[in-house]
C-alpha atoms as a PDB file:
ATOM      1  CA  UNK A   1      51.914 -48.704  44.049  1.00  0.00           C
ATOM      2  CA  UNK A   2      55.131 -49.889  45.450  1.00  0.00           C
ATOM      3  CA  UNK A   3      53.599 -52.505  47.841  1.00  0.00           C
ATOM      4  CA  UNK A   4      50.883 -53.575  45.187  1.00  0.00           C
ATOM      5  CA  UNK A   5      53.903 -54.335  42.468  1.00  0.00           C
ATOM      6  CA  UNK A   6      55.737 -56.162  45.224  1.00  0.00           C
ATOM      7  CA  UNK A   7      52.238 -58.185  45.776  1.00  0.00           C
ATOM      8  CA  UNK A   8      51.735 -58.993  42.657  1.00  0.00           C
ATOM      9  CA  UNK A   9      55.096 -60.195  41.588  1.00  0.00           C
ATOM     10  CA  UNK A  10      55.031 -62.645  45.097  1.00  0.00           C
ATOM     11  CA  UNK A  11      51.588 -63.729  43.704  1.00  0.00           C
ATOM     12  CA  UNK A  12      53.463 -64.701  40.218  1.00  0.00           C
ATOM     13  CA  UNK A  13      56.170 -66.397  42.178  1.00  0.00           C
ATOM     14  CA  UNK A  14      53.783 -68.623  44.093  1.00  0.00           C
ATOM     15  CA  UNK A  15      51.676 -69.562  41.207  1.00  0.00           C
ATOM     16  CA  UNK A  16      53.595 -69.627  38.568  1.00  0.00           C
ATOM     17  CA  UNK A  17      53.953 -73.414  36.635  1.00  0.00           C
ATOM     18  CA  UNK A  18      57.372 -74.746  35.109  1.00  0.00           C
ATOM     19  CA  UNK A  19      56.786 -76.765  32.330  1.00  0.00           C
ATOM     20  CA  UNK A  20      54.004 -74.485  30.426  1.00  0.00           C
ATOM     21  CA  UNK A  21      54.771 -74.447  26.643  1.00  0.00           C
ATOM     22  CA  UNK A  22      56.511 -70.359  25.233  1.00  0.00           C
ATOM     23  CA  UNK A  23      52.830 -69.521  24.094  1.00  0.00           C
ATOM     24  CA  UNK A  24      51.184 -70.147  27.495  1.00  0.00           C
ATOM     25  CA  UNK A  25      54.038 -68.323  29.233  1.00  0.00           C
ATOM     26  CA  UNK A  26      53.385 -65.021  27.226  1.00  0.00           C
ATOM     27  CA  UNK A  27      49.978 -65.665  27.707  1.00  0.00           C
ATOM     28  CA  UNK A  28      50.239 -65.953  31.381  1.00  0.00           C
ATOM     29  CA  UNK A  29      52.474 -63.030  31.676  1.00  0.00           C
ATOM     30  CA  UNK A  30      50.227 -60.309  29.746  1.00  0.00           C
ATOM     31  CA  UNK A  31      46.970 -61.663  30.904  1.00  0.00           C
ATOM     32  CA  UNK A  32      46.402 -64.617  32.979  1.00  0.00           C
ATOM     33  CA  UNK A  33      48.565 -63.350  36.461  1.00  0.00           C
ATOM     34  CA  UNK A  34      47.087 -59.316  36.322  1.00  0.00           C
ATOM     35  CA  UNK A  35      43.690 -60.995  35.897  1.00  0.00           C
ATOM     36  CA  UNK A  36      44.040 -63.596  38.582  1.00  0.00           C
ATOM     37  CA  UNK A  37      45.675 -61.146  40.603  1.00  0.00           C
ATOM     38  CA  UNK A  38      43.003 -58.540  40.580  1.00  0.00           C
ATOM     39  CA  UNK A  39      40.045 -61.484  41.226  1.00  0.00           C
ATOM     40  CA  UNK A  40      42.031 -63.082  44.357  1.00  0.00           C
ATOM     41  CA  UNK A  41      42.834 -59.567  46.094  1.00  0.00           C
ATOM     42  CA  UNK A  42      39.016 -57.564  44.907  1.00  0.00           C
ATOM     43  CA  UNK A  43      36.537 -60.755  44.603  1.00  0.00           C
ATOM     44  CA  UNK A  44      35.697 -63.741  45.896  1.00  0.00           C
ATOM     45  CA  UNK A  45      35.173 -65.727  43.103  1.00  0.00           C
ATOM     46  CA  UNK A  46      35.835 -69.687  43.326  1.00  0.00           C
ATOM     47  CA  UNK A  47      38.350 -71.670  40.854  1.00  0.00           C
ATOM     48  CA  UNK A  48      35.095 -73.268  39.642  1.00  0.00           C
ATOM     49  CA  UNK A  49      33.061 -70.107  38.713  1.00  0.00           C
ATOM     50  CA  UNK A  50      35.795 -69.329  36.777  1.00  0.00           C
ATOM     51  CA  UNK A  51      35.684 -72.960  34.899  1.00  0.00           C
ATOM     52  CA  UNK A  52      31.904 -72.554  34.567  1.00  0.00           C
ATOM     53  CA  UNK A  53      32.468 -68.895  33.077  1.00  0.00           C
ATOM     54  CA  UNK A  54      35.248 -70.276  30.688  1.00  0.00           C
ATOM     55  CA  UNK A  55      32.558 -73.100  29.429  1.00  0.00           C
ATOM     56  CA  UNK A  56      29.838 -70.769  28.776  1.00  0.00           C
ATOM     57  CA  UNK A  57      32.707 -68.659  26.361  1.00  0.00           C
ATOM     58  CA  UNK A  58      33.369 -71.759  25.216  1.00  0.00           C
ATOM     59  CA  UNK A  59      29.870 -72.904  24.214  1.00  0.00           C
ATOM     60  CA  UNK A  60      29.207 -69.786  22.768  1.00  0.00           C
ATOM     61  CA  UNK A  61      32.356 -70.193  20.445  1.00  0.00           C
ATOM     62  CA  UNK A  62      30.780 -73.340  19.092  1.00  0.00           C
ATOM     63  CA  UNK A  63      27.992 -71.281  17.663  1.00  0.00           C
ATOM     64  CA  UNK A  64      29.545 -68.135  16.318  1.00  0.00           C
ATOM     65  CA  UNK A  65      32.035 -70.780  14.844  1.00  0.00           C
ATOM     66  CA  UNK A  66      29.753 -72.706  13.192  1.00  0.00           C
ATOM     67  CA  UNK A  67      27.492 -69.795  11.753  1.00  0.00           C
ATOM     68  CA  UNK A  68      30.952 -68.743   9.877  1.00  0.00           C
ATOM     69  CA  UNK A  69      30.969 -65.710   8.074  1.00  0.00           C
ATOM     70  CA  UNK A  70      31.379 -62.077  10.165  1.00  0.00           C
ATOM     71  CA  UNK A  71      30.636 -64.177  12.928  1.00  0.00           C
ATOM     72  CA  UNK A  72      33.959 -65.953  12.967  1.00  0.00           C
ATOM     73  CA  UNK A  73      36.379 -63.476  14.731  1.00  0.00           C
ATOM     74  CA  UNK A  74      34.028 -63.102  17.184  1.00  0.00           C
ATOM     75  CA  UNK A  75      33.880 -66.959  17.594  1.00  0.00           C
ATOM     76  CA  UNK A  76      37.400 -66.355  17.520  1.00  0.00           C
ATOM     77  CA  UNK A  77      37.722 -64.115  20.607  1.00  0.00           C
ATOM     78  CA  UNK A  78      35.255 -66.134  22.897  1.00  0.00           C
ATOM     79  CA  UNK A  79      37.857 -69.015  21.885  1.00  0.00           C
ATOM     80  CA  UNK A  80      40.751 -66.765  23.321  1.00  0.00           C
ATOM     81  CA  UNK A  81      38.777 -65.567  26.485  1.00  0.00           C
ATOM     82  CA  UNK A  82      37.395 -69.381  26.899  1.00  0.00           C
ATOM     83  CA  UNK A  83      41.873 -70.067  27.067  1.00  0.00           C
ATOM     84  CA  UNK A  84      42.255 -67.217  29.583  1.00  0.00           C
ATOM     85  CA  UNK A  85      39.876 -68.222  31.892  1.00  0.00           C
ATOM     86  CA  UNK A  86      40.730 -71.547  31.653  1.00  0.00           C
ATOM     87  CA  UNK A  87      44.171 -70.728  32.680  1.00  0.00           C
ATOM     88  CA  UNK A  88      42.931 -68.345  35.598  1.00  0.00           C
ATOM     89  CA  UNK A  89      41.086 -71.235  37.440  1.00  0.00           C
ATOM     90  CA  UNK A  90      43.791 -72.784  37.933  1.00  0.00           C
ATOM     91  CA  UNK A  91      45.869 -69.890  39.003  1.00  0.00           C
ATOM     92  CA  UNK A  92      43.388 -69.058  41.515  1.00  0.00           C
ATOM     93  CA  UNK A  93      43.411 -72.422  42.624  1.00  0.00           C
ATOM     94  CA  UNK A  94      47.467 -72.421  43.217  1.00  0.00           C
ATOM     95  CA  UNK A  95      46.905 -68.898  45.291  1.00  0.00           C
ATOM     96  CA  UNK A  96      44.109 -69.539  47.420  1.00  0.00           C
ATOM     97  CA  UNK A  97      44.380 -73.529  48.039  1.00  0.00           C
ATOM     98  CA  UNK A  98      40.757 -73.569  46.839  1.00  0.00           C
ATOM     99  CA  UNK A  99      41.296 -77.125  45.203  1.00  0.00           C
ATOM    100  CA  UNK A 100      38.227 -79.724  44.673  1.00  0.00           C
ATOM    101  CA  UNK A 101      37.806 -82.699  42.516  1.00  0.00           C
ATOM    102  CA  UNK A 102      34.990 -81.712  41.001  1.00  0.00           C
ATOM    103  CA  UNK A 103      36.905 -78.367  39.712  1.00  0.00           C
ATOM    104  CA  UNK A 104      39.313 -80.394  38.404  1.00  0.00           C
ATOM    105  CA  UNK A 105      37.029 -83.007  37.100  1.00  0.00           C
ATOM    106  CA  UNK A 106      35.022 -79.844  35.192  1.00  0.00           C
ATOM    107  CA  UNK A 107      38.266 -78.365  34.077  1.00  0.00           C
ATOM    108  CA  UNK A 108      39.219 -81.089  32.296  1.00  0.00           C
ATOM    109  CA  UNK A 109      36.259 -82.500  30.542  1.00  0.00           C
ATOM    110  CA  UNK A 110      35.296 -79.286  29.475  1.00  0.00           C
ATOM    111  CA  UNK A 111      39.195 -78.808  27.783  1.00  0.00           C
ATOM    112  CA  UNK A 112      38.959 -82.850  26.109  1.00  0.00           C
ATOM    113  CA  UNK A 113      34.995 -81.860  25.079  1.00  0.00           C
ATOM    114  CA  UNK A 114      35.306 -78.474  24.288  1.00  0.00           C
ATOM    115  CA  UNK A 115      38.929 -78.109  21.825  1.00  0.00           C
ATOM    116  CA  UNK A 116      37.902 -80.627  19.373  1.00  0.00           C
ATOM    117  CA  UNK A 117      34.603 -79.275  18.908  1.00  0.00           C
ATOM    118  CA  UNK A 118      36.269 -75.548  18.388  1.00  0.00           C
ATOM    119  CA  UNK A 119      38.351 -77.190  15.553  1.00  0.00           C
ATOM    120  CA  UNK A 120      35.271 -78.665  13.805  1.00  0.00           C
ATOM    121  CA  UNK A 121      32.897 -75.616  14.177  1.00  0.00           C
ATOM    122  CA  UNK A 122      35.525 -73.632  12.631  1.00  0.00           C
ATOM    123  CA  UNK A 123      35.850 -76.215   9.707  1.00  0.00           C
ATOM    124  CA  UNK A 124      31.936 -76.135   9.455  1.00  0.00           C
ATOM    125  CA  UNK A 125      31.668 -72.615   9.415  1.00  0.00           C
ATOM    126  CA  UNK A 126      34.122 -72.350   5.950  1.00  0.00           C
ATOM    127  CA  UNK A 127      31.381 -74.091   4.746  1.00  0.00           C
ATOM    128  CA  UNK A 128      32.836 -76.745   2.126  1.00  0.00           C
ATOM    129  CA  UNK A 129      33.862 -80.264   2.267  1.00  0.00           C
ATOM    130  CA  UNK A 130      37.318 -79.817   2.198  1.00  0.00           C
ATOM    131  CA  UNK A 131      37.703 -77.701   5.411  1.00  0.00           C
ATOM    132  CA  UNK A 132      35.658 -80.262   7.525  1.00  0.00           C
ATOM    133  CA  UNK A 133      37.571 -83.333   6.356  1.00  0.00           C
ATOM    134  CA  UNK A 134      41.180 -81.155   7.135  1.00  0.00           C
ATOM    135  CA  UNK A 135      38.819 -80.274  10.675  1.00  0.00           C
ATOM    136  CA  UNK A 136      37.795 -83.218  11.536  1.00  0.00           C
ATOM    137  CA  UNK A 137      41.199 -84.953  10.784  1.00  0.00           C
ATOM    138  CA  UNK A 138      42.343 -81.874  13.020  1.00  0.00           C
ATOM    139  CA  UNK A 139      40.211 -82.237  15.820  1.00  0.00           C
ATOM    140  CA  UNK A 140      41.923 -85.430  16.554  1.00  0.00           C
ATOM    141  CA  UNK A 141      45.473 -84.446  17.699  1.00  0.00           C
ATOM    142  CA  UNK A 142      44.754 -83.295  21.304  1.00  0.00           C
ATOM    143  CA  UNK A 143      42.138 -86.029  22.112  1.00  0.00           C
ATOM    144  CA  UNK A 144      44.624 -88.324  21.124  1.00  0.00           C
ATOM    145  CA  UNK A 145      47.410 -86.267  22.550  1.00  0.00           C
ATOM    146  CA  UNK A 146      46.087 -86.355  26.059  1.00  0.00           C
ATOM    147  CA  UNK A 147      44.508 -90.133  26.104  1.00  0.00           C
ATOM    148  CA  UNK A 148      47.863 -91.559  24.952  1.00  0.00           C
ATOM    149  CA  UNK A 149      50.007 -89.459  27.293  1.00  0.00           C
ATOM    150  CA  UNK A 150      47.618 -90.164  30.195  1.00  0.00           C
ATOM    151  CA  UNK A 151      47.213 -94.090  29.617  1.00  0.00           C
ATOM    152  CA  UNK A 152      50.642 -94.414  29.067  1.00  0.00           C
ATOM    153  CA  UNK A 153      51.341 -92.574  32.401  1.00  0.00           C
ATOM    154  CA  UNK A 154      49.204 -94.178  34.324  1.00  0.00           C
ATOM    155  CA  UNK A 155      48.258 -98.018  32.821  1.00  0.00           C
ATOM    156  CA  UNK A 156      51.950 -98.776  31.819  1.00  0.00           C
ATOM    157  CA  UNK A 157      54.568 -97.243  33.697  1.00  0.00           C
ATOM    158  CA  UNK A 158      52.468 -95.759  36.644  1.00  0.00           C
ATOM    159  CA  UNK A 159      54.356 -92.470  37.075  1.00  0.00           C
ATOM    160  CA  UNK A 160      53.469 -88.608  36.840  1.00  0.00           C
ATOM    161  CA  UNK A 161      57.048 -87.692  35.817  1.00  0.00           C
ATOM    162  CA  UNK A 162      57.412 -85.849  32.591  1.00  0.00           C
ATOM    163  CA  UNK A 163      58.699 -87.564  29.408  1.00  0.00           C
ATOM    164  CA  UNK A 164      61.709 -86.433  28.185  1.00  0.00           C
ATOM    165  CA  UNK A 165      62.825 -86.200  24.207  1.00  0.00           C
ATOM    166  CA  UNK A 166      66.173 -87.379  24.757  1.00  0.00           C
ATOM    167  CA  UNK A 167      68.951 -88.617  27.147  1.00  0.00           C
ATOM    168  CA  UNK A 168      71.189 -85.395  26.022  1.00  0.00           C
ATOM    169  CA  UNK A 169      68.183 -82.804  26.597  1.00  0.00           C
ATOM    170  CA  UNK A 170      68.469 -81.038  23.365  1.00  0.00           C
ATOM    171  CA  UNK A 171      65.574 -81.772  21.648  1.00  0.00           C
ATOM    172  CA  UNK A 172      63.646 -80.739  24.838  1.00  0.00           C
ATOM    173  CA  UNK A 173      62.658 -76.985  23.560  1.00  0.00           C
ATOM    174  CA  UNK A 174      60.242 -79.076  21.367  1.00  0.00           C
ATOM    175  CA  UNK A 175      57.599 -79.282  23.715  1.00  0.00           C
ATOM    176  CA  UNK A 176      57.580 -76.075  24.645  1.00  0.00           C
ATOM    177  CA  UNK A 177      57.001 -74.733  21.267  1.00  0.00           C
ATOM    178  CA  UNK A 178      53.867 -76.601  20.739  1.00  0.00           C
ATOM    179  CA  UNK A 179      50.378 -76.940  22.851  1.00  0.00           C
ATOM    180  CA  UNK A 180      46.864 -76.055  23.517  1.00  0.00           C
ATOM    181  CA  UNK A 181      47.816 -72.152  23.761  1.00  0.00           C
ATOM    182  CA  UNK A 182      48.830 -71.398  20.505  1.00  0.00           C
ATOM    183  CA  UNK A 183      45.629 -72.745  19.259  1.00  0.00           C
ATOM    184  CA  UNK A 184      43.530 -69.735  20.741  1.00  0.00           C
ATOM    185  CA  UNK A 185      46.114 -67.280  19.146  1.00  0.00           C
ATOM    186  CA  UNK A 186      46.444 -68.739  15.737  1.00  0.00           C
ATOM    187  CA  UNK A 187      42.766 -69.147  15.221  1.00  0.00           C
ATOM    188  CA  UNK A 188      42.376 -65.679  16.469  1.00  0.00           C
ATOM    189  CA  UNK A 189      44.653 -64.666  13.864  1.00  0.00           C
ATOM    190  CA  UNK A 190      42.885 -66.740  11.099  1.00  0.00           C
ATOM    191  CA  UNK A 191      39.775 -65.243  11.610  1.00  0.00           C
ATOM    192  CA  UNK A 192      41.005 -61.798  11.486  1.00  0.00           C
ATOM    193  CA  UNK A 193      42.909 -62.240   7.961  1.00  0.00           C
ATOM    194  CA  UNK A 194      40.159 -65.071   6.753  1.00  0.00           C
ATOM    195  CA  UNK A 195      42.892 -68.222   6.621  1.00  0.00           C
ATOM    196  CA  UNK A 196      41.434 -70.197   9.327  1.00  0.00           C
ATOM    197  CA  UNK A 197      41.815 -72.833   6.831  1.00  0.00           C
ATOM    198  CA  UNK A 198      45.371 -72.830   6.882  1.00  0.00           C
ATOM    199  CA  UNK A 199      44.864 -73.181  10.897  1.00  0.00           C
ATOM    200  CA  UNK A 200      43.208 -76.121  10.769  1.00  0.00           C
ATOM    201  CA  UNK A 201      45.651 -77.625   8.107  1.00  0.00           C
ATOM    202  CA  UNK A 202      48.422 -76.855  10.614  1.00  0.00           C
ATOM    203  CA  UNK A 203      47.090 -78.490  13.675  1.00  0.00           C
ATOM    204  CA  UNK A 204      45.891 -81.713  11.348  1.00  0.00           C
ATOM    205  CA  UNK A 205      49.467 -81.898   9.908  1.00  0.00           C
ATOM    206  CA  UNK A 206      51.712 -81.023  12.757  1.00  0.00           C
ATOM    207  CA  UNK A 207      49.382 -81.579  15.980  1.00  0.00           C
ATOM    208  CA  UNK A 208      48.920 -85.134  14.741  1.00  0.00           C
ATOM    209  CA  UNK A 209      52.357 -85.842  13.881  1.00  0.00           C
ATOM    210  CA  UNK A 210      53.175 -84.973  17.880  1.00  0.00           C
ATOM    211  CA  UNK A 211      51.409 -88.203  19.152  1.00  0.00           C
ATOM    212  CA  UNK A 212      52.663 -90.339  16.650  1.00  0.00           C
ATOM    213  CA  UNK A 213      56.026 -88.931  18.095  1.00  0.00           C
ATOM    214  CA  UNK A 214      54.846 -89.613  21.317  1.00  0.00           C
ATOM    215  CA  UNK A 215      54.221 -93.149  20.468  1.00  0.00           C
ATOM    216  CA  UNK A 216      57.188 -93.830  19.645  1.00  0.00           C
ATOM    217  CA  UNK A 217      58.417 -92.014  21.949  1.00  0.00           C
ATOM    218  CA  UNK A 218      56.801 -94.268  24.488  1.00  0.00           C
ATOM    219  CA  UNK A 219      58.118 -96.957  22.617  1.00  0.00           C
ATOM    220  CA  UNK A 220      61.614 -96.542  22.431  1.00  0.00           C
ATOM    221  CA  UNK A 221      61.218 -96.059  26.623  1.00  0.00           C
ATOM    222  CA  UNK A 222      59.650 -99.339  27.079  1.00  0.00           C
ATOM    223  CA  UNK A 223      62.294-101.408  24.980  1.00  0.00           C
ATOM    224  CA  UNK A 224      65.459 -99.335  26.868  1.00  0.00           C
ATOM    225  CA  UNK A 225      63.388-100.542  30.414  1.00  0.00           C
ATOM    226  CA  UNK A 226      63.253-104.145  28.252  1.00  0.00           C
ATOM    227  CA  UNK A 227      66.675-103.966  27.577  1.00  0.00           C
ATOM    228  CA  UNK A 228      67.272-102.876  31.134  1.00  0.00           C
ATOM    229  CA  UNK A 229      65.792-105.729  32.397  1.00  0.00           C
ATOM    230  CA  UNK A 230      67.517-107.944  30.482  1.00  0.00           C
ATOM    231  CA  UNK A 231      70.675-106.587  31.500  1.00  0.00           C
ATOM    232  CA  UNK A 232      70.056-106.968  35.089  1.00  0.00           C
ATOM    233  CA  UNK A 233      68.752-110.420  34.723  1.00  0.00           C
ATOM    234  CA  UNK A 234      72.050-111.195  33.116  1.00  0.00           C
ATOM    235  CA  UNK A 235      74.045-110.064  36.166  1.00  0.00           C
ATOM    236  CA  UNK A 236      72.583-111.965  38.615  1.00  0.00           C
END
């Protein structure tokens, strides 16, 4: 037992990611590393089964989603497994080297496909007008989230380093308090006591306001480098 703890906790060590948001982390902790641990020592199951597994949950969440009703919670949990597994792939991928591009490729377009359409099925399955305007105005904030980030990244200032919220660092716990992983919970949740509603109202509200943030964020960065350049050019 000894030599299986000390195993596993050299398995979290290697695998483990820095920058995941508080949700993922608890996440991670209580079911994403035993999991992952357990499939890398007892199976030999790829990065990419596990991606095609988590799509199939996730497809099936669509459904029970949409058909509302007593079907949502369990809509709900294929949500939270379709979050698990998607966060074991790439654990297993991190312990075994087992990388591809095409299990990355998969990964992602089944995460940029796959959340949006979880926030409208839910909306659809409430059945009334009012829950699939707040759903669809919902279903935005990650798509948008993740384009802007990753055009701004890449197009503009061609760099993978993280963005930070401010020269002092103090408003940095902000972006660790919201992401993708509190999604799976709180919908979980809002199936169970029947306020998905309030859910989706939360994620079209707040998850929307985060990459307006981000655009200005990106915009204050650009005019300091403007300034910047100025400055230098008024040096030399």
């Amino acid at each position: 037992m000894t030599s299986l703890k000390k195993e596993f906790t050299e398995f979290c060590a290697k695998v483990r990611k820095q920058h995941d948001d508080y949700t993922s982390r608890v996440a991670r902790v209580l079911f994403v590393y035993p999991i992952a641990f357990f499939l890398v020592k007892y199976t030999k199951l790829t990065p990419t089964k596990i991606t095609v597994f988590s799509i199939i949950s996730g497809m099936l969440s669509l459904a029970f989603l949409s058909l509302g009703g007593e079907y949502t919670v369990t809509g709900a949990l294929l949500v939270l497994l379709y979050g698990i597994l998607d966060g074991i792939d790439g654990v297993i991928a991190r312990a075994t080297g087992l990388h591809s591009k095409f299990g990355q490729w998969l990964d992602g377009v089944a995460g940029y496909v796959l959340l949006p359409l979880m926030m409208l099925s839910a909306a659809i399955g409430l059945g009334n007008y009012q829950a699939l305007i707040i759903g669809s105005i919902a279903s935005l904030c990650f798509p948008l989230q993740f384009s802007l980030i990753h055009y701004f990244k890449s197009e503009i200032v061609e760099s993978n380093e993280r963005i930070t919220l401010s020269s002092s660092g103090k408003f940095e716990f902000l972006k660790y308090v919201y992401g993708i992983a509190p999604f799976y919970f709180l919908l979980l949740l809002g199936a169970l006591f029947d306020k998905i509603i309030y859910v989706l109202l939360l994620f079209a509200v707040f998850g929307n306001m985060f990459w307006m943030a981000v655009l200005f964020l990106q915009y204050k960065i650009l005019r300091k480098d403007a300034a910047n350049d100025l400055n230098r050019r008024g040096n030399t």
